[in-house]
Protein backbone atom coordinates (compact mmCIF):
# COMPACT_ATOMS: atom_id res chain seq x y z
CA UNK A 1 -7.77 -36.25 14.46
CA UNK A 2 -8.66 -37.01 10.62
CA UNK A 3 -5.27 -38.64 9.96
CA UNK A 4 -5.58 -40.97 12.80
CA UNK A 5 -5.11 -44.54 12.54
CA UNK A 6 -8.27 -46.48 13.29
CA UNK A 7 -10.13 -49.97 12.49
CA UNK A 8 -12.22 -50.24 9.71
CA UNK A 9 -16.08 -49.39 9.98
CA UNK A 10 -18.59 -52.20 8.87
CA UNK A 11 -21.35 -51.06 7.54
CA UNK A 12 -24.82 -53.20 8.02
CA UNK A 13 -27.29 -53.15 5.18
CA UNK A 14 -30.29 -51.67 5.21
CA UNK A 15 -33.23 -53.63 4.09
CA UNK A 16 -36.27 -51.15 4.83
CA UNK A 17 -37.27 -48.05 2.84
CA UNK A 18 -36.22 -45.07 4.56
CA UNK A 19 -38.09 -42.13 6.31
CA UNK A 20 -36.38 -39.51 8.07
CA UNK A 21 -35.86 -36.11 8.68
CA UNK A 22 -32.63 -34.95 9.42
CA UNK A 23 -31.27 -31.54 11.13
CA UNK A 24 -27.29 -31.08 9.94
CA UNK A 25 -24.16 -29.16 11.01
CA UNK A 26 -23.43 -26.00 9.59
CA UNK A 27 -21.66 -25.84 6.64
CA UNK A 28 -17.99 -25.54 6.97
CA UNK A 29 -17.73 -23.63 3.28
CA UNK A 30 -20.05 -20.72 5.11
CA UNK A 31 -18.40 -21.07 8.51
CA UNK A 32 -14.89 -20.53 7.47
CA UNK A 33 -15.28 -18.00 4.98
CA UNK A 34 -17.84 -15.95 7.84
CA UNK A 35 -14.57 -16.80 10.26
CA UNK A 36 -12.09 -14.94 7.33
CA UNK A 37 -14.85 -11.56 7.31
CA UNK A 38 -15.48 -11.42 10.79
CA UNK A 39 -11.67 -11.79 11.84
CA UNK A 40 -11.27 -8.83 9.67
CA UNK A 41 -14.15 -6.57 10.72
CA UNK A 42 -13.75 -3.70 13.07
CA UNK A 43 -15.49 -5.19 16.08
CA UNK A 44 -17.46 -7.95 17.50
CA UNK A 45 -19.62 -10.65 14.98
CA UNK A 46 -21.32 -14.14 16.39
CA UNK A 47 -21.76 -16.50 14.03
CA UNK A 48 -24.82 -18.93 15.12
CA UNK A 49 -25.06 -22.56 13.35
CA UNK A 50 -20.84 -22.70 13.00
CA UNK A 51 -19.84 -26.04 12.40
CA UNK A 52 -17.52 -28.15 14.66
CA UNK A 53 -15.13 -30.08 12.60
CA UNK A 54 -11.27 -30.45 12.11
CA UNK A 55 -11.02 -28.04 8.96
CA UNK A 56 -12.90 -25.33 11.40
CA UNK A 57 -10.89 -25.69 13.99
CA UNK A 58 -8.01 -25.23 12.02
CA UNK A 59 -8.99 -22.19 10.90
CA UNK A 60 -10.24 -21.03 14.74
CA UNK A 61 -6.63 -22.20 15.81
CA UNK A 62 -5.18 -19.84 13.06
CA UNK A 63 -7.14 -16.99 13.61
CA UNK A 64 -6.16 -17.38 17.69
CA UNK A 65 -2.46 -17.62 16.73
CA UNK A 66 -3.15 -14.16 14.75
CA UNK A 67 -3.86 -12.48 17.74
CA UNK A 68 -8.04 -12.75 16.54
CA UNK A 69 -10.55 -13.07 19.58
CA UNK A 70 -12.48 -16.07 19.27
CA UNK A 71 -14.83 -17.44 21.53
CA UNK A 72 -16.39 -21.18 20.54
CA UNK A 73 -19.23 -22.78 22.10
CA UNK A 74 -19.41 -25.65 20.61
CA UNK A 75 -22.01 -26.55 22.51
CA UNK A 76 -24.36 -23.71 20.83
CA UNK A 77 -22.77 -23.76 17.82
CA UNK A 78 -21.93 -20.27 18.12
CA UNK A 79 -18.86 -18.42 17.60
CA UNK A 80 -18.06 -15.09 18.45
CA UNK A 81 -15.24 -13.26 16.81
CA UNK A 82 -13.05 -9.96 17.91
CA UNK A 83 -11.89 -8.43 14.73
CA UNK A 84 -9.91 -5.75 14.66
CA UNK A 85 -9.46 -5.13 10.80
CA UNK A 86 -6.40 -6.39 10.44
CA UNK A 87 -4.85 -9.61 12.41
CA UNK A 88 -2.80 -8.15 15.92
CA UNK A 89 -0.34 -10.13 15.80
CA UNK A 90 2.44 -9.15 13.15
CA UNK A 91 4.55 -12.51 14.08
CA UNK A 92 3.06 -15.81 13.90
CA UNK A 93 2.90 -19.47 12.56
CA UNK A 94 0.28 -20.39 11.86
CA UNK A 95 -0.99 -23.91 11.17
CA UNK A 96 -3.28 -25.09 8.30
CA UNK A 97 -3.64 -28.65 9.29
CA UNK A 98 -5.25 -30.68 6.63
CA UNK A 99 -7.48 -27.44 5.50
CA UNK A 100 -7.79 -26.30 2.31
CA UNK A 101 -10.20 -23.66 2.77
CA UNK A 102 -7.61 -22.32 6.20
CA UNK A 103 -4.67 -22.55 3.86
CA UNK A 104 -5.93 -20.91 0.73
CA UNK A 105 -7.80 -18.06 2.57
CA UNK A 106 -4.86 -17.20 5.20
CA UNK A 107 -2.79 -17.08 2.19
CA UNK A 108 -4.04 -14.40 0.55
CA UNK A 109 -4.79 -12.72 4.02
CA UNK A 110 -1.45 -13.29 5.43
CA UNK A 111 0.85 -11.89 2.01
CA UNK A 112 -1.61 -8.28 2.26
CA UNK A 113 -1.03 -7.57 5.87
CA UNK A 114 1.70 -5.38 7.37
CA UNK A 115 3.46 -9.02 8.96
CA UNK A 116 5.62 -11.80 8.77
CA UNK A 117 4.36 -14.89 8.50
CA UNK A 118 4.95 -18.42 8.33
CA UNK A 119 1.93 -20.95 7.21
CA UNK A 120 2.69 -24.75 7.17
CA UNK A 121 -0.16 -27.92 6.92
CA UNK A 122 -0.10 -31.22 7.23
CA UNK A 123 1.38 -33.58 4.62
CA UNK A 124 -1.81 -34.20 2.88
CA UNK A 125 -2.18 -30.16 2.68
CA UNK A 126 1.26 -29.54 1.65
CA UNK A 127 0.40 -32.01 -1.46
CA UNK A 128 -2.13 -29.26 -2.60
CA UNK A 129 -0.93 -26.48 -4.82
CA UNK A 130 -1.23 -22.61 -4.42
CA UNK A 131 1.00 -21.62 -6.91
CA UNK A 132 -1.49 -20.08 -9.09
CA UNK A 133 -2.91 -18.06 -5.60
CA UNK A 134 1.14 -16.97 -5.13
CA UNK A 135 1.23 -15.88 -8.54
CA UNK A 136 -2.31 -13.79 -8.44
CA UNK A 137 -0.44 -12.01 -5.34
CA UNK A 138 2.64 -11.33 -6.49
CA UNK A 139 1.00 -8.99 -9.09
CA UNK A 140 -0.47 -6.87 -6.07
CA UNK A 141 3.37 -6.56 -4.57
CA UNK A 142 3.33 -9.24 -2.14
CA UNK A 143 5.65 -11.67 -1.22
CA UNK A 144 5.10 -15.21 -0.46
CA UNK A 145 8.25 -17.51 -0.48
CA UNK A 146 7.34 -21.03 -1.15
CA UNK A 147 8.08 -24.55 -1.72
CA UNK A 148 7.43 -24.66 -5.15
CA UNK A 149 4.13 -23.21 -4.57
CA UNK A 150 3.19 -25.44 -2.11
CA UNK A 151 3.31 -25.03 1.97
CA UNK A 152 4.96 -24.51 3.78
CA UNK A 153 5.51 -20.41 3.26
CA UNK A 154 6.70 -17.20 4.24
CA UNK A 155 5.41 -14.14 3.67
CA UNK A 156 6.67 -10.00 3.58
CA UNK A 157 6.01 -7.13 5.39
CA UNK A 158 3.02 -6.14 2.73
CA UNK A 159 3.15 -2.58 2.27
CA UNK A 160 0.37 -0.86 -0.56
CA UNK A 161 1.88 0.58 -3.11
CA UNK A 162 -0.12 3.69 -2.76
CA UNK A 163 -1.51 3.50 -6.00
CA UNK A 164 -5.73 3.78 -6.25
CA UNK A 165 -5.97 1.39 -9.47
CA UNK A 166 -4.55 -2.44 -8.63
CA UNK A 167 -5.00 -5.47 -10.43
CA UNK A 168 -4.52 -8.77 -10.73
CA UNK A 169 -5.19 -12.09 -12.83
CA UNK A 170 -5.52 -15.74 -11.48
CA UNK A 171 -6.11 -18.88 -13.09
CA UNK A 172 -9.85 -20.61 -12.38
CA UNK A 173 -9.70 -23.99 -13.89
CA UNK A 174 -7.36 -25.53 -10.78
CA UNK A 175 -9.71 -24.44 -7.77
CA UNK A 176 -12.22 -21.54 -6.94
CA UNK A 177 -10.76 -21.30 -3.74
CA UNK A 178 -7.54 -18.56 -4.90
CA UNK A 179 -10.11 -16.48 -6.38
CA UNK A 180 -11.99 -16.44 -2.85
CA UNK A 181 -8.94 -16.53 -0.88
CA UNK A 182 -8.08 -13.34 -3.21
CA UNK A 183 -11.81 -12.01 -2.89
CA UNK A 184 -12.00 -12.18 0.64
CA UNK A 185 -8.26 -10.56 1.40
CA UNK A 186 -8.94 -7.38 -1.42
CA UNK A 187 -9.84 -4.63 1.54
CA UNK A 188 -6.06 -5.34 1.90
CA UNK A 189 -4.92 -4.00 -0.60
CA UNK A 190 -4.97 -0.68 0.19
CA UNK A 191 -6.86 0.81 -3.13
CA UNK A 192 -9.24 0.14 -5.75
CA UNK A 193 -8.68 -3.61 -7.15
CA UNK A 194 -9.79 -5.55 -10.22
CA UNK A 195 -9.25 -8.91 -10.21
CA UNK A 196 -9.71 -11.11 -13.81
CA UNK A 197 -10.05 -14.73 -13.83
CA UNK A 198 -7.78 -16.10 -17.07
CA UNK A 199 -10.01 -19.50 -16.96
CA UNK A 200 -13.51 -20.31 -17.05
CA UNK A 201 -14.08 -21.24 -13.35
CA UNK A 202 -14.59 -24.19 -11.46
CA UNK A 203 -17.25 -24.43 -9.16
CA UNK A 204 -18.50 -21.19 -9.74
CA UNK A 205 -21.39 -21.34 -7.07
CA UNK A 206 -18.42 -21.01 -4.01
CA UNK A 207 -17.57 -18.10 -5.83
CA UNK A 208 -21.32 -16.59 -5.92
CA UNK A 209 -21.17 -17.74 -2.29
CA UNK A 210 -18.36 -15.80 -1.63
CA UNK A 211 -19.18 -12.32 -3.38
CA UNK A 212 -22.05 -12.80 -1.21
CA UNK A 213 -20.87 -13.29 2.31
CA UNK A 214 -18.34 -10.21 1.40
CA UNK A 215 -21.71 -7.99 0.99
CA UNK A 216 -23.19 -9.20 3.76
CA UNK A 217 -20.26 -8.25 6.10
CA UNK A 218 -20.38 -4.99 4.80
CA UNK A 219 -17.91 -4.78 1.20
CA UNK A 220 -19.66 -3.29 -1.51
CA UNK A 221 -18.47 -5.41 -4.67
CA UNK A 222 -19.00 -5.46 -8.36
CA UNK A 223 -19.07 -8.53 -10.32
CA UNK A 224 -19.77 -9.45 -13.46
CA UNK A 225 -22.50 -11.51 -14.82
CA UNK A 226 -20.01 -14.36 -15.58
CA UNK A 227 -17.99 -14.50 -12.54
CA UNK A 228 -14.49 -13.72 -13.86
CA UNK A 229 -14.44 -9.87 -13.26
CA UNK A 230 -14.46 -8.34 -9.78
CA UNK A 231 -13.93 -4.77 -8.40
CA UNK A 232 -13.64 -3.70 -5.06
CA UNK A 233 -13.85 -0.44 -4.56
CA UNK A 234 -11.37 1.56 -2.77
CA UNK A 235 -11.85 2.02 1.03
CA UNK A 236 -13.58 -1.35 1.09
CA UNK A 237 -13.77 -2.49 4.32
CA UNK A 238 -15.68 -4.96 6.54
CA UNK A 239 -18.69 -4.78 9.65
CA UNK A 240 -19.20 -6.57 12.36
CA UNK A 241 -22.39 -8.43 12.79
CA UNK A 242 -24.64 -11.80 13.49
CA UNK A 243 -24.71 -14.21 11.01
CA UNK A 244 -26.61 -17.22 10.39
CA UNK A 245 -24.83 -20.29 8.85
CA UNK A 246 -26.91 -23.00 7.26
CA UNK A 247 -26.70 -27.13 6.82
CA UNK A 248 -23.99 -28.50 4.94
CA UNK A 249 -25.28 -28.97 1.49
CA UNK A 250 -22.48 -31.17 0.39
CA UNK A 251 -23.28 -33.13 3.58
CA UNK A 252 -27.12 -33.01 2.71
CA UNK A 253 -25.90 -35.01 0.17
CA UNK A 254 -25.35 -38.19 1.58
CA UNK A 255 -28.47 -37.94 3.35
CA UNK A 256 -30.57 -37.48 -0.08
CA UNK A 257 -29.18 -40.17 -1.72
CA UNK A 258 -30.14 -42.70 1.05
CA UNK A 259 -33.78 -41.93 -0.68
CA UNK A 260 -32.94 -42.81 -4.20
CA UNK A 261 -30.84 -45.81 -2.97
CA UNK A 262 -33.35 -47.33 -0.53
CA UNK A 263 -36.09 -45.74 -1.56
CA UNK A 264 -38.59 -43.61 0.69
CA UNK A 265 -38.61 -39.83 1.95
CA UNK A 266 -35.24 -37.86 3.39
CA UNK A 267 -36.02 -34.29 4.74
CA UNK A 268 -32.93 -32.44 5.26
CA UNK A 269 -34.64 -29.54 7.91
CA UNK A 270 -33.22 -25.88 7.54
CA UNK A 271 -32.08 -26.47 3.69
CA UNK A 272 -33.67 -25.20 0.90
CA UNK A 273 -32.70 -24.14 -2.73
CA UNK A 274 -32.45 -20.65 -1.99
CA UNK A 275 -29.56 -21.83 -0.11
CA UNK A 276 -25.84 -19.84 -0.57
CA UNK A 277 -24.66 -23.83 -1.68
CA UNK A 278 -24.33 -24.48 -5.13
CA UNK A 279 -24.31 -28.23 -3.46
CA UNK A 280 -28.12 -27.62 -3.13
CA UNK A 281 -28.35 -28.42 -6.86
CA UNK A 282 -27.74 -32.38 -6.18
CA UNK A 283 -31.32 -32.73 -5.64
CA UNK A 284 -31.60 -32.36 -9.31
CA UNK A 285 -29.42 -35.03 -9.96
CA UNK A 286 -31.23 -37.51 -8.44
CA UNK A 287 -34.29 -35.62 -9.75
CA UNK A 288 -32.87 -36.83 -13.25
CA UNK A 289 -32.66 -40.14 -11.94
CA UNK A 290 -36.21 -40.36 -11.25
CA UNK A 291 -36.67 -39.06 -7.65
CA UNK A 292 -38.87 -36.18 -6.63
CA UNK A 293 -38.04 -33.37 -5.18
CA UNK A 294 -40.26 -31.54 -3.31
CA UNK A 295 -39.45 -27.92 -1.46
CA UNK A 296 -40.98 -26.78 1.43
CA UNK A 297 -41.03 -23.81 3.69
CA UNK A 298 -37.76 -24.51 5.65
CA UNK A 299 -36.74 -27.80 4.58
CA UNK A 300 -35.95 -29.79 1.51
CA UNK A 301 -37.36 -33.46 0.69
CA UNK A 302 -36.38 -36.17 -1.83
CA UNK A 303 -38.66 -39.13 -2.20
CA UNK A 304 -38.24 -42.59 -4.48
CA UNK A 305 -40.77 -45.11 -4.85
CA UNK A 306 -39.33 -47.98 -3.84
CA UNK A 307 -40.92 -49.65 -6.86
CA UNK A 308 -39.40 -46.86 -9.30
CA UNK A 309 -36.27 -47.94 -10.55
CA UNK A 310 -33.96 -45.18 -10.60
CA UNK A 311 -32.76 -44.26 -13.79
CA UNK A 312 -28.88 -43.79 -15.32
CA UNK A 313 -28.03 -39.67 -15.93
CA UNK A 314 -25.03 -38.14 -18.62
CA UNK A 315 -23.99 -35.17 -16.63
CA UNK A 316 -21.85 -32.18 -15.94
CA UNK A 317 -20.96 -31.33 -12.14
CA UNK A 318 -18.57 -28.87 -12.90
CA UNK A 319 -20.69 -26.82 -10.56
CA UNK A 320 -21.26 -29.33 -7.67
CA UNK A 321 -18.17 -31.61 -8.20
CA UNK A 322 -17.81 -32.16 -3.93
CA UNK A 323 -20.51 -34.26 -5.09
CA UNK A 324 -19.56 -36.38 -7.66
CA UNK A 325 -18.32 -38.74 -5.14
CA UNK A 326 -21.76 -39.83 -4.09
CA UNK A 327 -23.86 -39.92 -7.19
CA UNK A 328 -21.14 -42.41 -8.45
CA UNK A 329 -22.37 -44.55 -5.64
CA UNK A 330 -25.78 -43.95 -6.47
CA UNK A 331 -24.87 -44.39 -9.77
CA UNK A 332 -24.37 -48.37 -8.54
CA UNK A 333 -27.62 -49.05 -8.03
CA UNK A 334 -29.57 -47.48 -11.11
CA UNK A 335 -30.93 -49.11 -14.06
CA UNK A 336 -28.52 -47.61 -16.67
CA UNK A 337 -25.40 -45.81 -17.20
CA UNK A 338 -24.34 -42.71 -15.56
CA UNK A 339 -21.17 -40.64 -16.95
CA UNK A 340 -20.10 -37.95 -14.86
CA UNK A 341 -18.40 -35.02 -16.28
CA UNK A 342 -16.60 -31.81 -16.37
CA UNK A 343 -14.71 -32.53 -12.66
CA UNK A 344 -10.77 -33.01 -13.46
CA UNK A 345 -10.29 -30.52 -11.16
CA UNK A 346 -10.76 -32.73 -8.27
CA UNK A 347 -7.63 -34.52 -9.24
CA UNK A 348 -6.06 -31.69 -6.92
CA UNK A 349 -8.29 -32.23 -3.98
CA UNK A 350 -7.48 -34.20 -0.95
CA UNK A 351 -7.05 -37.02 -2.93
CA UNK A 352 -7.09 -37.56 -6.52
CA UNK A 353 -10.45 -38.05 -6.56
CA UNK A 354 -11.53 -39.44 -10.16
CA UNK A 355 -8.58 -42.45 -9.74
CA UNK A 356 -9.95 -42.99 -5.84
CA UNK A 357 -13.35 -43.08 -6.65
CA UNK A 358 -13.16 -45.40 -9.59
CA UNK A 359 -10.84 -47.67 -7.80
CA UNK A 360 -12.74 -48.27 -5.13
CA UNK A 361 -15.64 -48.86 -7.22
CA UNK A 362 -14.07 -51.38 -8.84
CA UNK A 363 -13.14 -53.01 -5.49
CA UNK A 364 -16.55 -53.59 -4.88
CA UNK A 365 -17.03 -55.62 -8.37
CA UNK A 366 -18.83 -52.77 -10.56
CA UNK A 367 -18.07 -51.71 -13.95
CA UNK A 368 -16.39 -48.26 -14.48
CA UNK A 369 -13.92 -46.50 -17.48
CA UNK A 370 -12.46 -43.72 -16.28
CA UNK A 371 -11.97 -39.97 -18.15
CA UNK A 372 -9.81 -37.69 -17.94
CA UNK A 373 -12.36 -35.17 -16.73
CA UNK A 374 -14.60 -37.62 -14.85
CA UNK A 375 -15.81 -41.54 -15.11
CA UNK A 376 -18.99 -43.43 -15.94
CA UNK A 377 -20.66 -46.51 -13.95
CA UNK A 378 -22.24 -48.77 -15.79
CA UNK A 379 -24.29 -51.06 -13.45
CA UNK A 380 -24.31 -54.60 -12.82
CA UNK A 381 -25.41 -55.69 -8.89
CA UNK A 382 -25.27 -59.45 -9.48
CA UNK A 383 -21.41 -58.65 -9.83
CA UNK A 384 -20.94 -56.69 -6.37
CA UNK A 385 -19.32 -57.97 -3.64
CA UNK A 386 -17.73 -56.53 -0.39
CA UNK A 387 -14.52 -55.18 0.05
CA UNK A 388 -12.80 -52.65 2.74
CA UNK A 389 -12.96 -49.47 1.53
CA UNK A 390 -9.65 -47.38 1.30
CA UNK A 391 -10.62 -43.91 1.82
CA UNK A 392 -7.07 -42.14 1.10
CA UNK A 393 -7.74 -39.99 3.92
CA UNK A 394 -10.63 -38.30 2.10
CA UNK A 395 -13.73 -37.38 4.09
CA UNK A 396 -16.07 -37.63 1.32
CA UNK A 397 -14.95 -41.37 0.12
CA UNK A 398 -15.61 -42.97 3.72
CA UNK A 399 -19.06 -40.84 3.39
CA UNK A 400 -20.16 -41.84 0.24
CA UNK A 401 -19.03 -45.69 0.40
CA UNK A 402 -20.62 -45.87 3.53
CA UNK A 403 -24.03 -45.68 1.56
CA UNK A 404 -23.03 -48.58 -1.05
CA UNK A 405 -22.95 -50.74 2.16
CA UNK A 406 -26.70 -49.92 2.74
CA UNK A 407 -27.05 -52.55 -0.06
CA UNK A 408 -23.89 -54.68 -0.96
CA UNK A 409 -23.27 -56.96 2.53
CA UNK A 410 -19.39 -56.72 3.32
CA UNK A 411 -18.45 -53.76 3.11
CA UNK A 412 -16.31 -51.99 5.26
CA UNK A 413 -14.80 -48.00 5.55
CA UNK A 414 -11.08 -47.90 6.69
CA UNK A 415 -10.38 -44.92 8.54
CA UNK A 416 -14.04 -43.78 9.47
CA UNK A 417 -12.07 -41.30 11.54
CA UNK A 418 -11.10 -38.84 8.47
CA UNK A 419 -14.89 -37.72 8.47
CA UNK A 420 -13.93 -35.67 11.13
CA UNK A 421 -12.57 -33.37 8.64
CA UNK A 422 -15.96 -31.59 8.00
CA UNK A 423 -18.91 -34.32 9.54
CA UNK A 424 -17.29 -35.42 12.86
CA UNK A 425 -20.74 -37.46 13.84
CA UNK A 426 -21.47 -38.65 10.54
CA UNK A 427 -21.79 -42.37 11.47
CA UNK A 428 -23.78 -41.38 14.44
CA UNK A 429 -26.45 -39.25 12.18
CA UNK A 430 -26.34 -41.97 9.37
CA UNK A 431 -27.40 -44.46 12.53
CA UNK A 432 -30.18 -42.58 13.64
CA UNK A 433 -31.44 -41.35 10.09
CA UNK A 434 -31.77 -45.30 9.46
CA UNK A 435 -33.41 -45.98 12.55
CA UNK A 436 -30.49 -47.81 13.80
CA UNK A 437 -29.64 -45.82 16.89
């Protein structure tokens, strides 16, 4: 499990260039949200590529509790869903774990079904809010009782009001998820619905991502060209069918900047930028920093001269922030500056990630001020040194300070185990990506 207690990781630098190609999981953004659609279709969908990971088995365990047929081979990453348009069972409790993306979307789905429900998450989960989801909700007529707008929660017996026109606001600037989670549930409803976002979003591209999937599984939607203005028409309803899910973008990540730290070639197979991943768009980060990108048929390459320094980047990534985490690593290793901006949402994510990140940074001896909205490295290698690295049981800080171990000797993750969260062989890919294996 992701909150298990385990010994720290060493990690062994790395003193060769790098050249690899790598084939990654599914991404768990695309696998849950397919999961949400197909659970509500009207018949059988298999998803091929679904990734295997503690936030997607939440959301399997969930749907199971719901009375949804699932069937996962994990073996084929394929999973094969029942729906029956709305979830069987009309009693349940259902558990989130440590999920955001399985408490957010069963929200939503839970409060605008005919049910009672109760929906409760790990400790870590029930530190994340959904007030602003509860609120967007309670303007349809639903009821969710909460704890302050956190988990755990209740929900009504949702019953549409009968009327054809619906609406409903909901903040953007805390997390895209609610507007997804609302997205995703609006065949619900029971009528035509407009839903307005009051705040420029965050993250916009899981929003795209989402408006997308919805089409593909059949729901005609309107949006605007800025993303804050949905309709769904009334009657909206979801189809069963096969779906493709592709690599983990934000996963991809980690891989691509083993290139601009080491220097040499990382192909991430199966990814390319007309990907449904807003994540995609880190290549051009490190693009900025003086790598080269270059896109091929089914596959996606960045490449550093090992003899190219890279170079420090100002930049906003508002859009990408799942991110952020490992192009401050990156950023450790550059020949100037790098200020990263525009992400004070991820205060609000598993961990507070702008005060974890910069902490741990300056455990391992480097320079870094730290922003409101985001932080900026300013590099100086003769003054790093190892450390163990506190992860806060945050996937995505034992990831991304495993790669500043590639190059500063002593350094060590504690609690490897959280990867399992979204990347449960992470350590085991990184191994043989290195040549280590």
């Amino acid at each position: 499990m992701s909150e298990s207690i385990n010994a720290p990781r060493e990690i062994t630098p790395c003193s060769h260039t790098i050249d690899a190609a790598v084939d990654l999981p599914g991404s768990k953004s695309i696998t849950n949200r397919a999961l949400v659609l197909a659970a509500l279709a009207d018949g059988e969908s298999t998803l091929r590529g679904a990734l295997d990971s503690d936030d997607t088995r939440a959301m399997l365990g969930a749907l199971a509790a719901l009375g949804v047929g699932v069937k996962h081979d994990a073996s084929s990453a394929t999973v094969r869903v029942a729906g029956r348009g709305v979830f069987p069972a009309r009693r349940a409790q259902v558990w989130a774990a440590s999920s955001g993306t399985t408490a957010r979307f069963l929200t939503a789905a839970l409060a605008l079904s005919p049910g009672r429900y109760t929906l409760d998450g790990s400790e870590q989960m029930r530190r994340r809010p959904l007030g602003d989801l509860i609120d967007a909700l309670a303007m349809l007529g639903a009821r969710v009782d909460s704890a302050g707008g956190f988990l755990p929660l209740t929900t009504g017996e949702f019953t549409p009001r009968g009327e054809e026109n619906l609406s409903c606001r909901v903040r953007g600037s805390i997390s895209s998820q609610f507007l997804s989670a609302l997205l995703m549930a609006s065949p619900l409803a029971g009528g035509r619905l407009e839903i307005t976002v009051a705040e420029p979003i965050v993250s916009r591209p899981y929003i795209e991502m989402t408006a997308a999937m919805m089409r593909a599984f059949g729901c005609a939607l309107a949006a605007d060209a800025s993303c804050t203005r949905f309709e769904i028409p009334q009657g909206a309803a979801y189809s069963p069918r096969e779906y493709d899910i592709e690599p983990d973008a934000s996963a991809a990540s980690y891989f691509f900047a083993l290139a601009a730290i080491l220097g040499g070639r990382v192909t991430v197979k199966r990814l390319t930028r007309a990907a449904l991943q807003g994540d995609v768009g880190f290549v051009d980060c490190l693009s900025a920093m003086g790598c080269e990108v270059v896109e091929e048929q089914n596959a996606l390459s960045v490449y550093r001269d090992e003899n190219k320094p890279l170079k420090g980047i100002d930049i906003d990534m508002n859009a990408i922030s799942d991110t952020a985490q490992t192009l401050s690593v990156v950023a450790l290793f550059a020949d100037g500056p790098t200020r990263i901006r525009h992400i004070a949402h991820v205060r609000a994510k598993e961990t507070d990630r702008i005060a974890a990140v910069v902490s741990q940074l300056r455990r391992l001896g480097a320079e870094v001020e730290e922003f409101e909205d985001g932080l900026a490295v300013t590099p100086c290698r003769r003054r790093y040194h190892g450390a163990v690295i506190d992860t806060f049981d945050d996937h995505r800080m034992a990831m991304s300070f495993s790669l500043a171990g590639l190059v500063i000797p002593g350094v060590a993750i504690e609690n490897p185990g959280c990867v399992a969260k979204t990347f449960p062989d992470y350590f085991d890919r990184l191994g043989a990506a290195l040549g280590k294996n």
